[in-house]
C-alpha atoms as a PDB file:
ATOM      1  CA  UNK A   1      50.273   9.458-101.939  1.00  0.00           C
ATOM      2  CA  UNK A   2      48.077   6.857-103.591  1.00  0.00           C
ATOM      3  CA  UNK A   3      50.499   3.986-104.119  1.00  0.00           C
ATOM      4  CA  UNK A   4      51.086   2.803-108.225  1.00  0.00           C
ATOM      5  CA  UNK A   5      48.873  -0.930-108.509  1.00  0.00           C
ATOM      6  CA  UNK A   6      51.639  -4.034-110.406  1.00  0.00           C
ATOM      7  CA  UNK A   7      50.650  -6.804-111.706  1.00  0.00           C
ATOM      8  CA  UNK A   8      53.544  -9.748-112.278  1.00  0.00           C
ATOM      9  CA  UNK A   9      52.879 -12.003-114.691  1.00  0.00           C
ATOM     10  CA  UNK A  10      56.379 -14.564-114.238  1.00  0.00           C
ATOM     11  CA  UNK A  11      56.238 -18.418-114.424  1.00  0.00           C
ATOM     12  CA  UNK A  12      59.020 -18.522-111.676  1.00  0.00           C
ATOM     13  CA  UNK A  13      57.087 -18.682-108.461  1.00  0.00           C
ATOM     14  CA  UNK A  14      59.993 -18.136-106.788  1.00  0.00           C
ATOM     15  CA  UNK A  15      61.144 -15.389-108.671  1.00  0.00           C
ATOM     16  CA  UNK A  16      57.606 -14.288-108.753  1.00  0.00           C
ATOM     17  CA  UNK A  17      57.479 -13.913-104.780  1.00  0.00           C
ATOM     18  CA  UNK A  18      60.887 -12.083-105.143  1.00  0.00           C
ATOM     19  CA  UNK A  19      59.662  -9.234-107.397  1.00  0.00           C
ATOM     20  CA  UNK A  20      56.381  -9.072-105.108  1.00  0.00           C
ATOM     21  CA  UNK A  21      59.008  -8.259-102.009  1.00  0.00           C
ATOM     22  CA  UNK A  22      60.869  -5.684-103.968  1.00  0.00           C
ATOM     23  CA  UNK A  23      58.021  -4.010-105.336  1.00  0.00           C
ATOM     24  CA  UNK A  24      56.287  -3.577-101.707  1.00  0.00           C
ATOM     25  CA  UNK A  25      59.001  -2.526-100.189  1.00  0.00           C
ATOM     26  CA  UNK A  26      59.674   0.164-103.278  1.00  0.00           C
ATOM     27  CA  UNK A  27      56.520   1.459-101.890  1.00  0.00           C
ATOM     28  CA  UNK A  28      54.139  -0.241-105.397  1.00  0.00           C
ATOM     29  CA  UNK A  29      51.093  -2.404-104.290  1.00  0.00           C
ATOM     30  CA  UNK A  30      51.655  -5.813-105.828  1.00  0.00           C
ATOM     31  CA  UNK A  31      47.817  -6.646-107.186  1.00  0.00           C
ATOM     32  CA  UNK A  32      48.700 -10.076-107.879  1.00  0.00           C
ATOM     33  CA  UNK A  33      50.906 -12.576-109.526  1.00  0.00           C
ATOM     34  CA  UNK A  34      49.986 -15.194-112.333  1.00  0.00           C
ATOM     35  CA  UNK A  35      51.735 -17.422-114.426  1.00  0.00           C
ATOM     36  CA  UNK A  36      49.932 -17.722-117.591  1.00  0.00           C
ATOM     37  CA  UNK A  37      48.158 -15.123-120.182  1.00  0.00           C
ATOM     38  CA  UNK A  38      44.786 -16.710-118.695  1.00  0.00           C
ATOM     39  CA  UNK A  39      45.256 -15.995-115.015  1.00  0.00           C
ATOM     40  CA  UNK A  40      46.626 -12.381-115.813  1.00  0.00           C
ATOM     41  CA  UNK A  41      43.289 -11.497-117.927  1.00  0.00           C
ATOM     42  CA  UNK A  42      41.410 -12.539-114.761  1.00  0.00           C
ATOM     43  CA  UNK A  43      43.091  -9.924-112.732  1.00  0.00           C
ATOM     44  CA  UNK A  44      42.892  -7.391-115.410  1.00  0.00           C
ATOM     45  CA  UNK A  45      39.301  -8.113-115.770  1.00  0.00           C
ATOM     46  CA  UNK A  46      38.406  -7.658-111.987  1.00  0.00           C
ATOM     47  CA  UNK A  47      41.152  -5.647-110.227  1.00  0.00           C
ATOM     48  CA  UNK A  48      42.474  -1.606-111.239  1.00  0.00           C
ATOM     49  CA  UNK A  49      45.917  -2.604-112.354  1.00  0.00           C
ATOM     50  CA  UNK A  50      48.412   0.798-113.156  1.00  0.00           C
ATOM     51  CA  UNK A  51      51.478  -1.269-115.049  1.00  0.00           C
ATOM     52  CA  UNK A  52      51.837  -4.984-115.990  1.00  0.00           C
ATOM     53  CA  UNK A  53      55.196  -6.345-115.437  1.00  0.00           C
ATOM     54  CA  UNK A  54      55.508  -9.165-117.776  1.00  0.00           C
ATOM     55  CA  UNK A  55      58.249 -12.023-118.076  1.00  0.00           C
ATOM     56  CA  UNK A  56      58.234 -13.167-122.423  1.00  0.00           C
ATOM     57  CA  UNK A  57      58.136 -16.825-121.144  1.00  0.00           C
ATOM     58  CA  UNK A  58      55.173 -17.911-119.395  1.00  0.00           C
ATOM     59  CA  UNK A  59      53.279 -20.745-118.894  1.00  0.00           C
ATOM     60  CA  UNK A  60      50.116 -21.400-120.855  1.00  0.00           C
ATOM     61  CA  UNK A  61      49.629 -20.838-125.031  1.00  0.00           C
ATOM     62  CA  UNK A  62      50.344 -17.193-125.313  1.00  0.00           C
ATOM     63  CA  UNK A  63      54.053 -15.746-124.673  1.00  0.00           C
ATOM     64  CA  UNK A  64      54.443 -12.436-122.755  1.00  0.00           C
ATOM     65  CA  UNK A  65      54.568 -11.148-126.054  1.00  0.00           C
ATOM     66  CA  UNK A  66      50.634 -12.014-127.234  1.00  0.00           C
ATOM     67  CA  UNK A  67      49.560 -11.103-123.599  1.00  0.00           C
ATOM     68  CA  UNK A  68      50.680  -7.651-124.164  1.00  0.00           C
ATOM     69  CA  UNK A  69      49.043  -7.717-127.553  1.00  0.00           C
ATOM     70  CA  UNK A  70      45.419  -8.363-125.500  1.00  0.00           C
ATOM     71  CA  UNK A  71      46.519  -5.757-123.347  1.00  0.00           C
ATOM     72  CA  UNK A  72      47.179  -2.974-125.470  1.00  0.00           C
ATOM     73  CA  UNK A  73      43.698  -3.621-127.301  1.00  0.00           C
ATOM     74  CA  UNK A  74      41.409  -4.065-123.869  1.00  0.00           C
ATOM     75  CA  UNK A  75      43.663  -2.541-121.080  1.00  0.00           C
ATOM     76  CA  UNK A  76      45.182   1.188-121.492  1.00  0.00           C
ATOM     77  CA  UNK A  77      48.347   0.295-119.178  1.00  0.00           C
ATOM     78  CA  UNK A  78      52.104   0.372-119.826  1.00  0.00           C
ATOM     79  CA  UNK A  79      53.811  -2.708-119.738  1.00  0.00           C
ATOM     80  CA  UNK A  80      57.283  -3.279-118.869  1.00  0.00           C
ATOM     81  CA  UNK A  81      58.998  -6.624-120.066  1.00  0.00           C
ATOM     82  CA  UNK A  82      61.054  -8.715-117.901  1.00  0.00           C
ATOM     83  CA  UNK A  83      62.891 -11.225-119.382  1.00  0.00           C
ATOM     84  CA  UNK A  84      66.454 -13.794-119.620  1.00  0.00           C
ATOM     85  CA  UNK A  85      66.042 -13.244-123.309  1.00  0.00           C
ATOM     86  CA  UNK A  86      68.055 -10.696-125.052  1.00  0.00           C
ATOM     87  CA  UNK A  87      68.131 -12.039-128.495  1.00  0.00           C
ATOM     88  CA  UNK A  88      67.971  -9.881-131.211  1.00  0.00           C
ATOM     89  CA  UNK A  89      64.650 -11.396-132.673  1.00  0.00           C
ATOM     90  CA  UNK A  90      62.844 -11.581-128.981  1.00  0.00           C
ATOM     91  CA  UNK A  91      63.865  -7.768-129.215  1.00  0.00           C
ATOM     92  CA  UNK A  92      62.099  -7.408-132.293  1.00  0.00           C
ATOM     93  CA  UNK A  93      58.889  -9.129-131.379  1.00  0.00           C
ATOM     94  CA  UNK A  94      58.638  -7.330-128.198  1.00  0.00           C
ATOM     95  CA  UNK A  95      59.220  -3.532-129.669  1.00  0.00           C
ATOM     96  CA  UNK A  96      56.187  -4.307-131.568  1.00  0.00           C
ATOM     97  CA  UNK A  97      53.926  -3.906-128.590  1.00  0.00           C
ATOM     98  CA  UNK A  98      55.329  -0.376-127.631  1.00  0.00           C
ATOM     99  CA  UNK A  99      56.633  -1.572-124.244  1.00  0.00           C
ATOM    100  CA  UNK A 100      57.488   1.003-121.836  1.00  0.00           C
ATOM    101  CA  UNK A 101      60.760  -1.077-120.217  1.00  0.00           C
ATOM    102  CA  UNK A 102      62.976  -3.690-120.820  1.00  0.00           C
ATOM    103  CA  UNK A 103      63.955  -4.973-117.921  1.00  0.00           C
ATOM    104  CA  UNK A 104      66.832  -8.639-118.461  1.00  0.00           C
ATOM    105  CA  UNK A 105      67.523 -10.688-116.122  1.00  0.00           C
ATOM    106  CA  UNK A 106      69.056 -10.903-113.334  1.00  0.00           C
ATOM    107  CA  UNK A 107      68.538  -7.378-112.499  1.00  0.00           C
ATOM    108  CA  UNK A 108      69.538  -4.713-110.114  1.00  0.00           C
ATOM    109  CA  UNK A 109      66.635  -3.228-107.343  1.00  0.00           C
ATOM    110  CA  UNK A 110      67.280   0.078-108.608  1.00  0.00           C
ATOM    111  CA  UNK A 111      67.016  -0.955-112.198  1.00  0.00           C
ATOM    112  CA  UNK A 112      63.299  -2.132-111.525  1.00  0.00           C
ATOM    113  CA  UNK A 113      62.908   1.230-109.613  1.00  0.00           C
ATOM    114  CA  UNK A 114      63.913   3.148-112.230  1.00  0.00           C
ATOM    115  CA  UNK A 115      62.239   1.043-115.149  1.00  0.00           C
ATOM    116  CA  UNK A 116      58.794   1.539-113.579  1.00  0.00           C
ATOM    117  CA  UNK A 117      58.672   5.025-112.338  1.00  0.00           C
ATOM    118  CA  UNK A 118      59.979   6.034-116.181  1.00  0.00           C
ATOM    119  CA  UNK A 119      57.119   4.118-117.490  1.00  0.00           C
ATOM    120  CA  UNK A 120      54.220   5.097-115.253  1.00  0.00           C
ATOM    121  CA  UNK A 121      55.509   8.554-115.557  1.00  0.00           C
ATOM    122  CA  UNK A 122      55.977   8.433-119.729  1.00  0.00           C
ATOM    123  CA  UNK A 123      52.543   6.586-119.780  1.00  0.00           C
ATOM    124  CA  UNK A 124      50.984   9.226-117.614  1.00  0.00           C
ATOM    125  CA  UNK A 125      52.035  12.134-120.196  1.00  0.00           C
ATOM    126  CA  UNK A 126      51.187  10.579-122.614  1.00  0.00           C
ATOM    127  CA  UNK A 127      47.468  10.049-121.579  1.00  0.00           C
ATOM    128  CA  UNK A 128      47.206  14.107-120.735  1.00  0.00           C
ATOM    129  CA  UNK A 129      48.227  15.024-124.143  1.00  0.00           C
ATOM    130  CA  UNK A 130      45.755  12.399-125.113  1.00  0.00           C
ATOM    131  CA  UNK A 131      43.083  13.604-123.151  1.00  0.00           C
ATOM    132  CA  UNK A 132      43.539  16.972-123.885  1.00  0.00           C
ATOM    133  CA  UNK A 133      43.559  16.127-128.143  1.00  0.00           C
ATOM    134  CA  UNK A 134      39.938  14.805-126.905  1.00  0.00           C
ATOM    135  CA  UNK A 135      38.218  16.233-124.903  1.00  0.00           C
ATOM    136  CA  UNK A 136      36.500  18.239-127.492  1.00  0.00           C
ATOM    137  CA  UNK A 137      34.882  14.973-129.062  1.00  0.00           C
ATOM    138  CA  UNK A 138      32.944  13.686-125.695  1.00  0.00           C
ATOM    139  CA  UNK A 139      32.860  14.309-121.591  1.00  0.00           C
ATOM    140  CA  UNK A 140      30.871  13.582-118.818  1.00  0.00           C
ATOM    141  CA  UNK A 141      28.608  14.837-116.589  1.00  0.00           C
ATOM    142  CA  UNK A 142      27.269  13.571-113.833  1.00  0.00           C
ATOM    143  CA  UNK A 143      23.986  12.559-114.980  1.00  0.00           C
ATOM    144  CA  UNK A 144      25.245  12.393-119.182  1.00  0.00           C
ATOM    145  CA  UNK A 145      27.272  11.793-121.617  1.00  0.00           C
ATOM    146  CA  UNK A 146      27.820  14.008-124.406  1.00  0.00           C
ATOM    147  CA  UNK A 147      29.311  11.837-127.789  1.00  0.00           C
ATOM    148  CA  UNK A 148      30.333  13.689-131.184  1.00  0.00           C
ATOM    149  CA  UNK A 149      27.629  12.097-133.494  1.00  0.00           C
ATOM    150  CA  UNK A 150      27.119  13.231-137.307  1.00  0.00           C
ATOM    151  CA  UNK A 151      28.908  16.373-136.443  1.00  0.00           C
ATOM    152  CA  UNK A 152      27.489  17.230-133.211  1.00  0.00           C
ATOM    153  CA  UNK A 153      27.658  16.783-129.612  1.00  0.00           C
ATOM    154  CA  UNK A 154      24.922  14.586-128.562  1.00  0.00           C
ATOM    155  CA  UNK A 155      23.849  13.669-124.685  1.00  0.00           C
ATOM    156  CA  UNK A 156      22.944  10.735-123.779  1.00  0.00           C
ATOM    157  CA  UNK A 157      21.114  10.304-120.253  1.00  0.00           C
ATOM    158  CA  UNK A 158      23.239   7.681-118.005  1.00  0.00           C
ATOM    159  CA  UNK A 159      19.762   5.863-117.548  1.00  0.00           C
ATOM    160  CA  UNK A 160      19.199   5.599-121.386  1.00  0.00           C
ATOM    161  CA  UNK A 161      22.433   3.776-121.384  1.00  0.00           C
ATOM    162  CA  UNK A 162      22.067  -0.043-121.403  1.00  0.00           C
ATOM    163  CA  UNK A 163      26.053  -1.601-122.270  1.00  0.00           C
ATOM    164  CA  UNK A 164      29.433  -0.506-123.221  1.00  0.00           C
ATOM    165  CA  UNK A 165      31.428  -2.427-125.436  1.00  0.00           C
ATOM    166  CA  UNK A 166      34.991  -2.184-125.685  1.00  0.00           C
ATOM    167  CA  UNK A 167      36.479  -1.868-129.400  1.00  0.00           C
ATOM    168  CA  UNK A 168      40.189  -1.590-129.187  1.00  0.00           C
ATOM    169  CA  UNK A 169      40.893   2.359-128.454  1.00  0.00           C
ATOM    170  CA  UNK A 170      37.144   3.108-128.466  1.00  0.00           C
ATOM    171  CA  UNK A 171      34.146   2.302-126.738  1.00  0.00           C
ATOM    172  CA  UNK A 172      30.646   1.628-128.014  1.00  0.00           C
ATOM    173  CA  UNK A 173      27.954   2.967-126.113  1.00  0.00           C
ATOM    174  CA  UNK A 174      24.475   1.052-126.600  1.00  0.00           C
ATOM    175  CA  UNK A 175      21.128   2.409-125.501  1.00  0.00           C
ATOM    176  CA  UNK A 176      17.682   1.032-126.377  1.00  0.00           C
ATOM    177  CA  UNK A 177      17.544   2.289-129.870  1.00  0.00           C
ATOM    178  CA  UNK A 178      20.722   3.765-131.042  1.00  0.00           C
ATOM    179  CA  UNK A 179      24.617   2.924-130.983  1.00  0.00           C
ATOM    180  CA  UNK A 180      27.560   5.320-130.445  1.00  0.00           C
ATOM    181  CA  UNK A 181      31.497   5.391-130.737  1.00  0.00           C
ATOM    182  CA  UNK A 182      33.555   7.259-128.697  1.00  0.00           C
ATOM    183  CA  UNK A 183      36.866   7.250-128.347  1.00  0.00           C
ATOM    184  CA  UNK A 184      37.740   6.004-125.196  1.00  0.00           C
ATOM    185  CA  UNK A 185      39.088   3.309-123.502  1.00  0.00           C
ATOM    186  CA  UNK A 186      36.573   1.100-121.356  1.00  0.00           C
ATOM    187  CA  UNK A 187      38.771   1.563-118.295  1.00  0.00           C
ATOM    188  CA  UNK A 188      38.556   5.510-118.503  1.00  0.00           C
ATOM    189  CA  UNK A 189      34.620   5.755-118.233  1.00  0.00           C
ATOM    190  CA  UNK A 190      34.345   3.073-115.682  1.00  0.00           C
ATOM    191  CA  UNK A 191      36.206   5.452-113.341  1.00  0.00           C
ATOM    192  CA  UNK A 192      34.040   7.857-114.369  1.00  0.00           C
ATOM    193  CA  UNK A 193      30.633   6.758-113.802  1.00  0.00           C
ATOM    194  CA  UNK A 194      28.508   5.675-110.674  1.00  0.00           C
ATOM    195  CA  UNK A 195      29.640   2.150-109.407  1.00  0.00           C
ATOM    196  CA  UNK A 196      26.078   1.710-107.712  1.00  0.00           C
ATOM    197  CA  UNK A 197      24.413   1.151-111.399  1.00  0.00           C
ATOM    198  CA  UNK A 198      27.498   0.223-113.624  1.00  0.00           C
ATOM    199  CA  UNK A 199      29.844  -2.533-113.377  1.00  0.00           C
ATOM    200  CA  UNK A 200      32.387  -4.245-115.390  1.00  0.00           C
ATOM    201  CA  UNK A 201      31.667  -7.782-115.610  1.00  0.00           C
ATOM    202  CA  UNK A 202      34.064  -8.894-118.267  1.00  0.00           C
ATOM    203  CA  UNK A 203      37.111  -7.094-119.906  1.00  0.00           C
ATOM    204  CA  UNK A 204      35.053  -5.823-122.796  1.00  0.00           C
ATOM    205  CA  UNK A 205      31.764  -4.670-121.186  1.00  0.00           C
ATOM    206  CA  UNK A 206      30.565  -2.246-118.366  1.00  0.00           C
ATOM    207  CA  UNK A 207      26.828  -2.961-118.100  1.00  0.00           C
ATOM    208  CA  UNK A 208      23.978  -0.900-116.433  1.00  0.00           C
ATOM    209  CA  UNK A 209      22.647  -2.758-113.660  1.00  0.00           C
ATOM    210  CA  UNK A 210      19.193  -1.328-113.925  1.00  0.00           C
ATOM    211  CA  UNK A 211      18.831  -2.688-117.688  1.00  0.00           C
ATOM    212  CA  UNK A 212      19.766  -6.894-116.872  1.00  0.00           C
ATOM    213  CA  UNK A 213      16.783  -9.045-117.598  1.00  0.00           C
ATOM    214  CA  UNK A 214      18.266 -12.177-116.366  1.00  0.00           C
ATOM    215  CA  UNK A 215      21.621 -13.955-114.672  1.00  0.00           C
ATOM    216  CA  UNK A 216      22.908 -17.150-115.210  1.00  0.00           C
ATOM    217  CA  UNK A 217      26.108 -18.460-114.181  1.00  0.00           C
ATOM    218  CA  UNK A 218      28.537 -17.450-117.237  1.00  0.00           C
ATOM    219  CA  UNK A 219      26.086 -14.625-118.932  1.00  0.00           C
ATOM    220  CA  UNK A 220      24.014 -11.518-118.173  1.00  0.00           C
ATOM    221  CA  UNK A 221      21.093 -11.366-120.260  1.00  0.00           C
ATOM    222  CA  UNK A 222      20.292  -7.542-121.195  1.00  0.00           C
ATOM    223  CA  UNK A 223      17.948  -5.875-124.160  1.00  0.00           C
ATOM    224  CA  UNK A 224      18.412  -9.256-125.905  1.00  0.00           C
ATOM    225  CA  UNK A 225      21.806  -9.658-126.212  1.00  0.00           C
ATOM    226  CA  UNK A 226      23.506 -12.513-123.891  1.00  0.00           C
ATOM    227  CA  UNK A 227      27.112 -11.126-122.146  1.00  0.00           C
ATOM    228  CA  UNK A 228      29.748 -13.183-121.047  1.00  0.00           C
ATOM    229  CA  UNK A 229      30.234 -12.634-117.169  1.00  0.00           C
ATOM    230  CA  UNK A 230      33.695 -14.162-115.660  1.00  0.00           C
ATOM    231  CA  UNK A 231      33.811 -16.228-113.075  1.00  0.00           C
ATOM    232  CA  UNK A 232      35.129 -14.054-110.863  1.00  0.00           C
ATOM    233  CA  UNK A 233      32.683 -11.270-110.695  1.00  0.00           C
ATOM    234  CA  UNK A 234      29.245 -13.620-110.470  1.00  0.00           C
ATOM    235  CA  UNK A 235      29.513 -13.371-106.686  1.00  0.00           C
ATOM    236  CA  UNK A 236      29.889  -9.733-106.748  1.00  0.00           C
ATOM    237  CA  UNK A 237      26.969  -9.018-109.398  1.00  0.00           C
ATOM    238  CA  UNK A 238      24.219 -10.851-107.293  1.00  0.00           C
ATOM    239  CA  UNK A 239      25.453  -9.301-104.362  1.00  0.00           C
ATOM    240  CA  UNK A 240      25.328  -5.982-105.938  1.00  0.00           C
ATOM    241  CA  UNK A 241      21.647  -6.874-107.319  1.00  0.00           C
ATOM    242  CA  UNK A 242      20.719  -6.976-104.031  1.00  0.00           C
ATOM    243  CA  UNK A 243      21.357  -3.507-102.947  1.00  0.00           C
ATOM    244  CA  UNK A 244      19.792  -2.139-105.766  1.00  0.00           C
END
């Protein structure tokens, strides 16, 4: 059985390393740790990440709080809060992000067990019912795309395709001439489509490889437009442009 991907965001390094141990011996594959909103966007942005377990108080200018608020728009993952703060206007500020857990400190092994298989498992429902409320609007093939467009299904050839964008719960798709909205999340069709000729080089866009004009060190240049490309997939992309 495929094990469920964590990602700890906690400003404890000690505590931090603590949760890791817990979680891989629960049987959960710890993707890594960070200690501020920015470091945890960098893994979001490069690694496949099933739940974020996030402490309120972390380093850096966002709170746990605004990190899951960038979450929910560009990542379709549960998150479970772990916190020492149980005050009744934390609790309020955190509801508002539709957390799947609540986990306060210090807490029990089983509690954490318990906490995240509930949320993987509520989130997982949730997304079938979702899918299945969809799935009239757009699919895929494995050469297309068909998108509900003034009242129709329209395909679109993968080759036509040039970006995706991510907007919140949907997804633009851009090819030379036209632009689409589907809704889906970014992180749905990248799992969908062939990695050889599309890649996610920043949280908000999945680019065709075929289509880039030009690379520098923080963009990709493609069909005019300039896209930001983080540091940590550069590497990748010109090694990747090399196979093609």
């Amino acid at each position: 059985m495929e094990k469920s991907r964590v990602l700890i965001v906690e400003e404890e390094l000690i505590i931090a390393e603590d949760l890791s141990d817990i979680l891989e011996n629960l049987g959960y594959d710890v993707v890594g740790t960070a200690i501020s909103a920015r470091e945890a966007l960098q893994i979001l942005g490069t690694e496949d990440v099933d739940l974020a377990l996030l402490d309120i108080k972390i380093k850096g200018g966002k709170d746990g709080i605004e990190l899951a608020e960038e979450i929910n728009e560009n990542f379709k993952i549960p998150i479970v809060f772990l916190t020492s703060h149980a005050d009744q206007m934390t609790l309020s500020r955190a509801k508002k992000v539709l957390p799947y857990g609540y986990l306060v400190k210090p807490f029990a092994e089983k509690d954490i067990h318990t906490t995240l298989e509930m949320a993987l498992a509520n989130f997982k429902a949730e997304q079938k019912k979702s899918s299945i409320s969809h799935q009239e609007n757009e699919f895929v093939l494995k050469d297309s795309l068909f998108v509900r467009h003034n009242g129709m299904l329209v395909k679109i050839q993968f080759q036509d395709i040039i970006y995706f964008e991510a907007d919140a719960n949907y997804t633009k798709v851009f090819t030379k001439d036209k632009k689409f909205v589907i809704r889906a999340i970014l992180k749905e069709l990248e799992r969908k489509l062939d990695t050889h000729f599309f890649a996610r080089i920043h949280k908000s866009f999945l680019i065709n490889l075929t289509a880039i004009d030009a690379i520098d060190s923080t963009e990709v240049h493609i069909a005019g437009k300039k896209i930001p490309l983080s540091r940590s997939q550069h590497s990748w992309l010109i090694n990747q442009i090399k196979t093609l």
